[in-house]
N, C-alpha and C. Protein backbone atom coordinates (compact mmCIF):
# COMPACT_ATOMS: atom_id res chain seq x y z
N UNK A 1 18.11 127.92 100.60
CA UNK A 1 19.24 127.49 99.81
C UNK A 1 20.32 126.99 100.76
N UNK A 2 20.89 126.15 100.44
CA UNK A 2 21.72 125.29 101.08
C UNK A 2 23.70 125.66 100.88
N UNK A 3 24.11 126.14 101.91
CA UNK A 3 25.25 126.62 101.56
C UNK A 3 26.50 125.29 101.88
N UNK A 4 27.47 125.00 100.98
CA UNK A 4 28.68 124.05 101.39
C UNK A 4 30.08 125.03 101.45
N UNK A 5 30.65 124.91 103.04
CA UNK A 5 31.54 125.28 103.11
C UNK A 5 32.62 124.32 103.05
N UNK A 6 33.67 124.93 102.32
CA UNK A 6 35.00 124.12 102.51
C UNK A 6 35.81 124.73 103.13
N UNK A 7 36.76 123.27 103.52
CA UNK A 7 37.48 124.23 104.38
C UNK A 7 39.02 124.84 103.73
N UNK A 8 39.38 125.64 103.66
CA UNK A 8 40.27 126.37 102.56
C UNK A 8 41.40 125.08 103.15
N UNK A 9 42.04 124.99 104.27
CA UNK A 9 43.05 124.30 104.63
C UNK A 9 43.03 123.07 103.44
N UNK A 10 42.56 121.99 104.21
CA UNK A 10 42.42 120.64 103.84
C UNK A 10 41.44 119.87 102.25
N UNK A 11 40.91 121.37 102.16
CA UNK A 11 40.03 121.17 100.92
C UNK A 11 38.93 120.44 100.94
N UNK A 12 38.24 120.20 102.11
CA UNK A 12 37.68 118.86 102.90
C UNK A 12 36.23 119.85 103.21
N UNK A 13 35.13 119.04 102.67
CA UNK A 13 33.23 119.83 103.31
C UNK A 13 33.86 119.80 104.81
N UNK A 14 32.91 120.93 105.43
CA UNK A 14 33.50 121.14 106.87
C UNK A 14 32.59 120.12 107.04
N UNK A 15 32.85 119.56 108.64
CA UNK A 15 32.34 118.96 109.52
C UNK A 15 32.49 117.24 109.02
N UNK A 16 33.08 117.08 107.35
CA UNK A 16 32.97 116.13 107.16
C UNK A 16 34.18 115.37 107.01
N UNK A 17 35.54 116.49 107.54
CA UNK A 17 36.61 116.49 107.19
C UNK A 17 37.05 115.02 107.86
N UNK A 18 38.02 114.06 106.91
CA UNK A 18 39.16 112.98 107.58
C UNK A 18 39.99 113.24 107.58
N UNK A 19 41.36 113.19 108.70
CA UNK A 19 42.22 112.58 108.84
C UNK A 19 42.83 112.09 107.34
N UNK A 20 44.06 112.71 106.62
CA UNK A 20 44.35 112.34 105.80
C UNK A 20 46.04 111.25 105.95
N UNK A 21 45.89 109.83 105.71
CA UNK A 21 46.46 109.46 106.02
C UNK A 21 47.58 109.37 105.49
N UNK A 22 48.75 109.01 105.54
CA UNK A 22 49.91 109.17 104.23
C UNK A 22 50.28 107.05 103.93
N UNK A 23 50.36 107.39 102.48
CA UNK A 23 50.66 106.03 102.56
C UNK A 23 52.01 105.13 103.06
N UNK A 24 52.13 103.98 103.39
CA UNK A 24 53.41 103.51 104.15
C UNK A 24 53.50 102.16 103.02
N UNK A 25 54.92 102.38 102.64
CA UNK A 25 55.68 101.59 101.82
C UNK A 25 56.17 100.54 102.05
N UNK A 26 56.30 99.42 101.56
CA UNK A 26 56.79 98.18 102.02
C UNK A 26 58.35 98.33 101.65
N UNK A 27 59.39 97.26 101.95
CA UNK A 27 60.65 97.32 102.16
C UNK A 27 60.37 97.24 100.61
N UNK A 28 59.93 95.78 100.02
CA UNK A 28 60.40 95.60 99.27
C UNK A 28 59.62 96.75 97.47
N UNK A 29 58.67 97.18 97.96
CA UNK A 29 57.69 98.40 97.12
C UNK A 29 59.38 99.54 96.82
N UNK A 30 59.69 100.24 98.43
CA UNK A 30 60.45 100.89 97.75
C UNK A 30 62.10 100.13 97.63
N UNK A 31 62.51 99.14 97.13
CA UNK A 31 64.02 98.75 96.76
C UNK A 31 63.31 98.71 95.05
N UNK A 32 62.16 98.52 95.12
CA UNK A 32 61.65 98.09 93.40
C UNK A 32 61.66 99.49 92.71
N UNK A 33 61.45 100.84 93.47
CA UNK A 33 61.38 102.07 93.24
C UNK A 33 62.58 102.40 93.18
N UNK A 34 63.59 102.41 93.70
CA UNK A 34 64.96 102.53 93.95
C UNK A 34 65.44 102.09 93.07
N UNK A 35 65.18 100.62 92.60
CA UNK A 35 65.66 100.10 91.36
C UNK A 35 65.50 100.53 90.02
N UNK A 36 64.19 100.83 90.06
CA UNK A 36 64.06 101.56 89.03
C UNK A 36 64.47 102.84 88.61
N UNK A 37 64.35 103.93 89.27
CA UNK A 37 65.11 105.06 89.53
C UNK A 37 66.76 104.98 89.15
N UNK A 38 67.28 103.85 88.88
CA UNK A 38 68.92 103.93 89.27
C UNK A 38 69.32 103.07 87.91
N UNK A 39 67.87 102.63 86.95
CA UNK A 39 68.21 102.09 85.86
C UNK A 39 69.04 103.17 84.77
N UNK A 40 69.86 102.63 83.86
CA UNK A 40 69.91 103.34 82.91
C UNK A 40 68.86 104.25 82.24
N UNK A 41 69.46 105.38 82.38
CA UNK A 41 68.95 106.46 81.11
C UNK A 41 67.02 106.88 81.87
N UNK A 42 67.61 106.20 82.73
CA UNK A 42 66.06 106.44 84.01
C UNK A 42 66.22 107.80 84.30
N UNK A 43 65.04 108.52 85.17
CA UNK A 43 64.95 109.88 85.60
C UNK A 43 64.18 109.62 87.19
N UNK A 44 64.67 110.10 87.68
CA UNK A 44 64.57 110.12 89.48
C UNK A 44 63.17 110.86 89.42
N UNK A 45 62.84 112.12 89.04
CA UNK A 45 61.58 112.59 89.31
C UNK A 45 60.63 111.87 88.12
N UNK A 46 60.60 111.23 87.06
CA UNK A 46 60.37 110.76 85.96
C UNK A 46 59.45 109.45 86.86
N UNK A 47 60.25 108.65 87.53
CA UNK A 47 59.63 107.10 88.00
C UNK A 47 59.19 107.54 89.39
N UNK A 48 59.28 109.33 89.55
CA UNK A 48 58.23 109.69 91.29
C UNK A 48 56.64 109.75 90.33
N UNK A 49 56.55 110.41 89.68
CA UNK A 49 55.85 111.13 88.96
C UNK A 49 54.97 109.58 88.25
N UNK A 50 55.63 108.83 87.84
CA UNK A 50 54.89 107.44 86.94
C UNK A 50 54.12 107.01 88.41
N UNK A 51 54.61 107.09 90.06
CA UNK A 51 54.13 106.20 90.68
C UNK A 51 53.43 106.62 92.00
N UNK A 52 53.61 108.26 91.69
CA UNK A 52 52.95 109.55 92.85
C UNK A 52 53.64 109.51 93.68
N UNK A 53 54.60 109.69 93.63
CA UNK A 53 55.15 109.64 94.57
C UNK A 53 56.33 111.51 94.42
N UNK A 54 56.32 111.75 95.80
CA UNK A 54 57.38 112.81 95.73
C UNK A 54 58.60 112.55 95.38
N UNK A 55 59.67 113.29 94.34
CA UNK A 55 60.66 112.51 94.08
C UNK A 55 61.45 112.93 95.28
N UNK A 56 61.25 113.78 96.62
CA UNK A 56 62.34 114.03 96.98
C UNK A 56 62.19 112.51 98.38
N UNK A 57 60.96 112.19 98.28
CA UNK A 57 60.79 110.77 99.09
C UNK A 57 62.38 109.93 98.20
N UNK A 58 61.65 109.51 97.07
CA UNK A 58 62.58 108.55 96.24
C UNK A 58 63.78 108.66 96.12
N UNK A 59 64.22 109.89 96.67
CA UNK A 59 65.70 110.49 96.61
C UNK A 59 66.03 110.05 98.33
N UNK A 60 65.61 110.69 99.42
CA UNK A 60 65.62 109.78 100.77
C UNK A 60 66.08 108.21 100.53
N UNK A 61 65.04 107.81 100.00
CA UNK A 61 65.42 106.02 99.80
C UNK A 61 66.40 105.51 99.07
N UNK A 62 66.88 106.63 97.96
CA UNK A 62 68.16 106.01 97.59
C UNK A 62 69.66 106.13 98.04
N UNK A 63 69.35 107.44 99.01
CA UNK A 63 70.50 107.51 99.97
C UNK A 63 70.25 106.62 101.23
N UNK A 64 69.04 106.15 101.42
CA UNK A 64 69.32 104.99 102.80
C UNK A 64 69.50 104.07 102.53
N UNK A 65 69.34 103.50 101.06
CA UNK A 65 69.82 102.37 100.65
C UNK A 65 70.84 101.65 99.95
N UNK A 66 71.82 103.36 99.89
CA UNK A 66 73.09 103.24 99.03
C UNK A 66 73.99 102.65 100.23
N UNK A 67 74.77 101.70 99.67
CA UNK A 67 75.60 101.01 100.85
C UNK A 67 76.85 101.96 101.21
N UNK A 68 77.35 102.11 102.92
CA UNK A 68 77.67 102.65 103.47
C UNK A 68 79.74 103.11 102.66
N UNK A 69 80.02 104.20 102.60
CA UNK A 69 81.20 104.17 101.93
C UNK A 69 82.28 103.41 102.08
N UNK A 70 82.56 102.62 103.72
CA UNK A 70 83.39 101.83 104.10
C UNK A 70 83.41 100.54 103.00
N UNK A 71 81.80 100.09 102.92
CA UNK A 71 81.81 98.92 101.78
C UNK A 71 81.86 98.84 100.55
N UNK A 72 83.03 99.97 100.33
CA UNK A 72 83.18 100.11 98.63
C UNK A 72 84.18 98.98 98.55
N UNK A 73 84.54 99.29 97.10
CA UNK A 73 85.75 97.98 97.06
C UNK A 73 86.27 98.20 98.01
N UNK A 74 87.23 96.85 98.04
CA UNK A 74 88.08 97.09 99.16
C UNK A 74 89.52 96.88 98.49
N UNK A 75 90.52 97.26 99.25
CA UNK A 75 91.79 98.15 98.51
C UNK A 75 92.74 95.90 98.25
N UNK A 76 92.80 96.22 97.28
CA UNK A 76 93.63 95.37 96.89
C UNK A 76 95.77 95.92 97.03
N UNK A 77 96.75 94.57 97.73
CA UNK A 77 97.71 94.92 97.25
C UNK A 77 98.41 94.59 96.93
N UNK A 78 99.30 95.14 96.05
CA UNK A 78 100.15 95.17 94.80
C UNK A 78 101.63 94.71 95.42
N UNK A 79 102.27 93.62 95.14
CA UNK A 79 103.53 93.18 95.52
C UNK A 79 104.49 94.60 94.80
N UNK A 80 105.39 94.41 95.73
CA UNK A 80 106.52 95.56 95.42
C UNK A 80 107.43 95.15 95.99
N UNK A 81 108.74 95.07 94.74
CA UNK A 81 110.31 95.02 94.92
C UNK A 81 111.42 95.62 95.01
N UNK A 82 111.97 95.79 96.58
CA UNK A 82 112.68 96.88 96.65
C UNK A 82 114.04 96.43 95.96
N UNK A 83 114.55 97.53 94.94
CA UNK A 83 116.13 96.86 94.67
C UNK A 83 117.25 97.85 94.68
N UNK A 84 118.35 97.22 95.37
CA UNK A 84 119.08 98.19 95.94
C UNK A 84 120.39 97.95 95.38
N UNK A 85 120.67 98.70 94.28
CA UNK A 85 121.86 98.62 93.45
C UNK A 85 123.04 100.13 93.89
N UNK A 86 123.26 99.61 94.69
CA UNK A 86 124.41 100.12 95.23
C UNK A 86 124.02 101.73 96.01
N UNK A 87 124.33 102.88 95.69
CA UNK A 87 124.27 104.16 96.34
C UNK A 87 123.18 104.79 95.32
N UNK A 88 122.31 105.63 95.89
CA UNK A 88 121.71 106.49 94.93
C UNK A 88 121.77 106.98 94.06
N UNK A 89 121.70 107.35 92.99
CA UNK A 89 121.82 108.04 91.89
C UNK A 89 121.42 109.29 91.83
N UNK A 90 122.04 110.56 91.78
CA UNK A 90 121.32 111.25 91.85
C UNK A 90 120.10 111.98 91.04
N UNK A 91 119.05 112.57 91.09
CA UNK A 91 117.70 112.97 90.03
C UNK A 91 118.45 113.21 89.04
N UNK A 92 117.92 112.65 87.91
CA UNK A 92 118.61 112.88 86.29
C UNK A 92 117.58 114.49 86.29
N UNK A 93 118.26 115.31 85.28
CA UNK A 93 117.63 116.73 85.51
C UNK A 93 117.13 116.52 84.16
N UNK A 94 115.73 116.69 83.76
CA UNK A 94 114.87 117.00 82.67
C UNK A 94 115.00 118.36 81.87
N UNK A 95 115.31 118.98 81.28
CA UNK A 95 115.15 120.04 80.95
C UNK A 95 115.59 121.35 81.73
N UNK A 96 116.74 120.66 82.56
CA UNK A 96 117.33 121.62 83.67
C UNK A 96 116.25 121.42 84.55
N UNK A 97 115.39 120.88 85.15
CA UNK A 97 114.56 121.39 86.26
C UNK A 97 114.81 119.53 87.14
N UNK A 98 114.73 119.51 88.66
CA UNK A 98 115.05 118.30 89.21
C UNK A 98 113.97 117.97 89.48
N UNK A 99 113.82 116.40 89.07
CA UNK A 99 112.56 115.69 88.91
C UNK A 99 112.46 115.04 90.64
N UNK A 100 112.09 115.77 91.36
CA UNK A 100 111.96 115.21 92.79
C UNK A 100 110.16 115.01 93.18
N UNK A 101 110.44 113.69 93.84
CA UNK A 101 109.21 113.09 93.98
C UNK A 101 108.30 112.13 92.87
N UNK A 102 109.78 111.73 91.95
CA UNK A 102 109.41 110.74 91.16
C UNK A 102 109.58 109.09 91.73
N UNK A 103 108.61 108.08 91.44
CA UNK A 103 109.06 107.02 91.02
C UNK A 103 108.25 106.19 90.45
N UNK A 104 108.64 105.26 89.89
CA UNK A 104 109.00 104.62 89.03
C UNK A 104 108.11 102.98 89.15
N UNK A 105 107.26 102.50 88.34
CA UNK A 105 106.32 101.25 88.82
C UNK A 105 106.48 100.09 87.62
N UNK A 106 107.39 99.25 87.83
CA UNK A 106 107.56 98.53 86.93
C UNK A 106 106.56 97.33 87.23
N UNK A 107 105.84 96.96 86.47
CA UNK A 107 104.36 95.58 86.39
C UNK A 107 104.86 94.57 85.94
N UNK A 108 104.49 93.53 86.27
CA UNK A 108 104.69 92.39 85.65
C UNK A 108 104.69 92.55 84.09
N UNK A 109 105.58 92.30 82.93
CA UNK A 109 105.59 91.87 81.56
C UNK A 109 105.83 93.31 81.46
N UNK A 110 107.18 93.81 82.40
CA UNK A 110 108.05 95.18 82.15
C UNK A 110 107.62 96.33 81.67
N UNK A 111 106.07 96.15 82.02
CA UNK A 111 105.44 97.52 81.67
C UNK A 111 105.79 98.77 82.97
N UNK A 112 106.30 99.94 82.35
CA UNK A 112 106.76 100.82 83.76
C UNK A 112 106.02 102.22 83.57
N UNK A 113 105.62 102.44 85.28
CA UNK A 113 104.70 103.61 84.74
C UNK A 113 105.83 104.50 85.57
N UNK A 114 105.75 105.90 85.14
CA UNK A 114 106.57 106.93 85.99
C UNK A 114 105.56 107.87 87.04
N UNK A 115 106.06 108.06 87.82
CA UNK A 115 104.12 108.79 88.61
C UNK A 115 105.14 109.98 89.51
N UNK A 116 104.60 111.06 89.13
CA UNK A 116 105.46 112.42 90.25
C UNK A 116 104.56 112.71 91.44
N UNK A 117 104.78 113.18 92.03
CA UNK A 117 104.30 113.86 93.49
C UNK A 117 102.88 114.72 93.04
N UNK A 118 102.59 115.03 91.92
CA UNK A 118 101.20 115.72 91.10
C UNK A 118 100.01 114.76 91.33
N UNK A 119 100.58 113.25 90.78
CA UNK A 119 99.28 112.85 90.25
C UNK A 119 98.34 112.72 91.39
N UNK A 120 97.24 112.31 90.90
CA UNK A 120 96.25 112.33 91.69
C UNK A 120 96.11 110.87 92.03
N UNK A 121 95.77 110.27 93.29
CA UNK A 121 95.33 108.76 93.66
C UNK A 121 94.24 108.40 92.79
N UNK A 122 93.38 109.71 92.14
CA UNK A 122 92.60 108.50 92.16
C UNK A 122 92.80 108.34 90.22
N UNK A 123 93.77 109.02 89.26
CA UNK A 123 94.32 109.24 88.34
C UNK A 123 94.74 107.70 88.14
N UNK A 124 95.81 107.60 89.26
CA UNK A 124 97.00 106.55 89.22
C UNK A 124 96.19 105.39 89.51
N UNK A 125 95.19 105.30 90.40
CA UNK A 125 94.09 104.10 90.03
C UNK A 125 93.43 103.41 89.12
N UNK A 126 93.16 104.72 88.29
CA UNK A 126 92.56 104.50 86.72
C UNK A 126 93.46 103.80 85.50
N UNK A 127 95.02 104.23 86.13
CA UNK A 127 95.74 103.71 85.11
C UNK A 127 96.11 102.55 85.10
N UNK A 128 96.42 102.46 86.77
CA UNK A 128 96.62 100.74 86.97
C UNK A 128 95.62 99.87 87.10
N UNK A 129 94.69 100.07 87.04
CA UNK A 129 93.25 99.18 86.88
C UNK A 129 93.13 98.97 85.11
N UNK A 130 93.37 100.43 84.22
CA UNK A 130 93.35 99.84 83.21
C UNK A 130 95.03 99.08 82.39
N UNK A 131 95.75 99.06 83.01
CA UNK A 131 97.14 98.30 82.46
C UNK A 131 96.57 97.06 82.94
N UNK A 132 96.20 96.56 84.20
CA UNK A 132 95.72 95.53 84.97
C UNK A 132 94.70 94.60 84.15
N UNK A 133 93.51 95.84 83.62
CA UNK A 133 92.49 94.58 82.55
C UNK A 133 93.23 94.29 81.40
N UNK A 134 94.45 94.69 80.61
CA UNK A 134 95.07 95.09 79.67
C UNK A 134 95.85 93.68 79.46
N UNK A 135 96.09 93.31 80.85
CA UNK A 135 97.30 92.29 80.81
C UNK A 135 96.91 90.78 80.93
């Protein structure tokens, strides 16, 4: 009787074992994987899984191919008019408490936003980007 051993490792008849090679991706194989992955309402392990692939490969490739943070937008700027009507005024008091670290952003077509020392940059971005599509 004829016995076949395997080999527990590699899962491979002994003596008949190959070299298991891994496959190598073309540039443009994975930007098409990447693309897909990053579609709407897509799933990252969803399009590993449709194409065998490990999703944590497909996750690698979409961080080497996400462009570097420097090349996000780039900062647009906003004309500003200093006007100097005589001596300071001092903080008008709200509710008894002094409004320090306010001012004041008047836009073209006298829209004015008030912004305190709280908000957040990236708050006050959101607002003037949307007054900005607004106008």
């Amino acid at each position: 009787m004829d016995t076949i051993a395997m080999d527990a490792v590699a899962g491979q008849v002994s003596g008949m074992a190959r070299a298991r090679r891994r496959k190598s991706y073309t540039l443009e194989e994975k930007q098409r994987l990447v693309a897909e992955s990053c579609e709407s309402g897509s799933s990252v392990s969803l399009v590993a899984r449709r194409h065998d692939i490990n999703a944590n490969l497909l996750f690698t490739w979409r961080r080497q191919m996400r462009p570097p943070a420097s090349a996000a937008l780039p900062l647009e700027l906003i004309p500003v008019e200093v006007i100097s009507s005589g001596p300071a005024a001092a903080p008008a008091a709200a509710g008894g408490a002094e409004q320090r670290g306010v001012i004041e952003i008047v836009l073209l077509g006298g829209v004015r936003v008030r912004v305190d020392a709280e908000v957040s940059e990236a708050a006050l971005r959101r607002v003037l980007s949307a007054l900005e599509a607004a106008a």
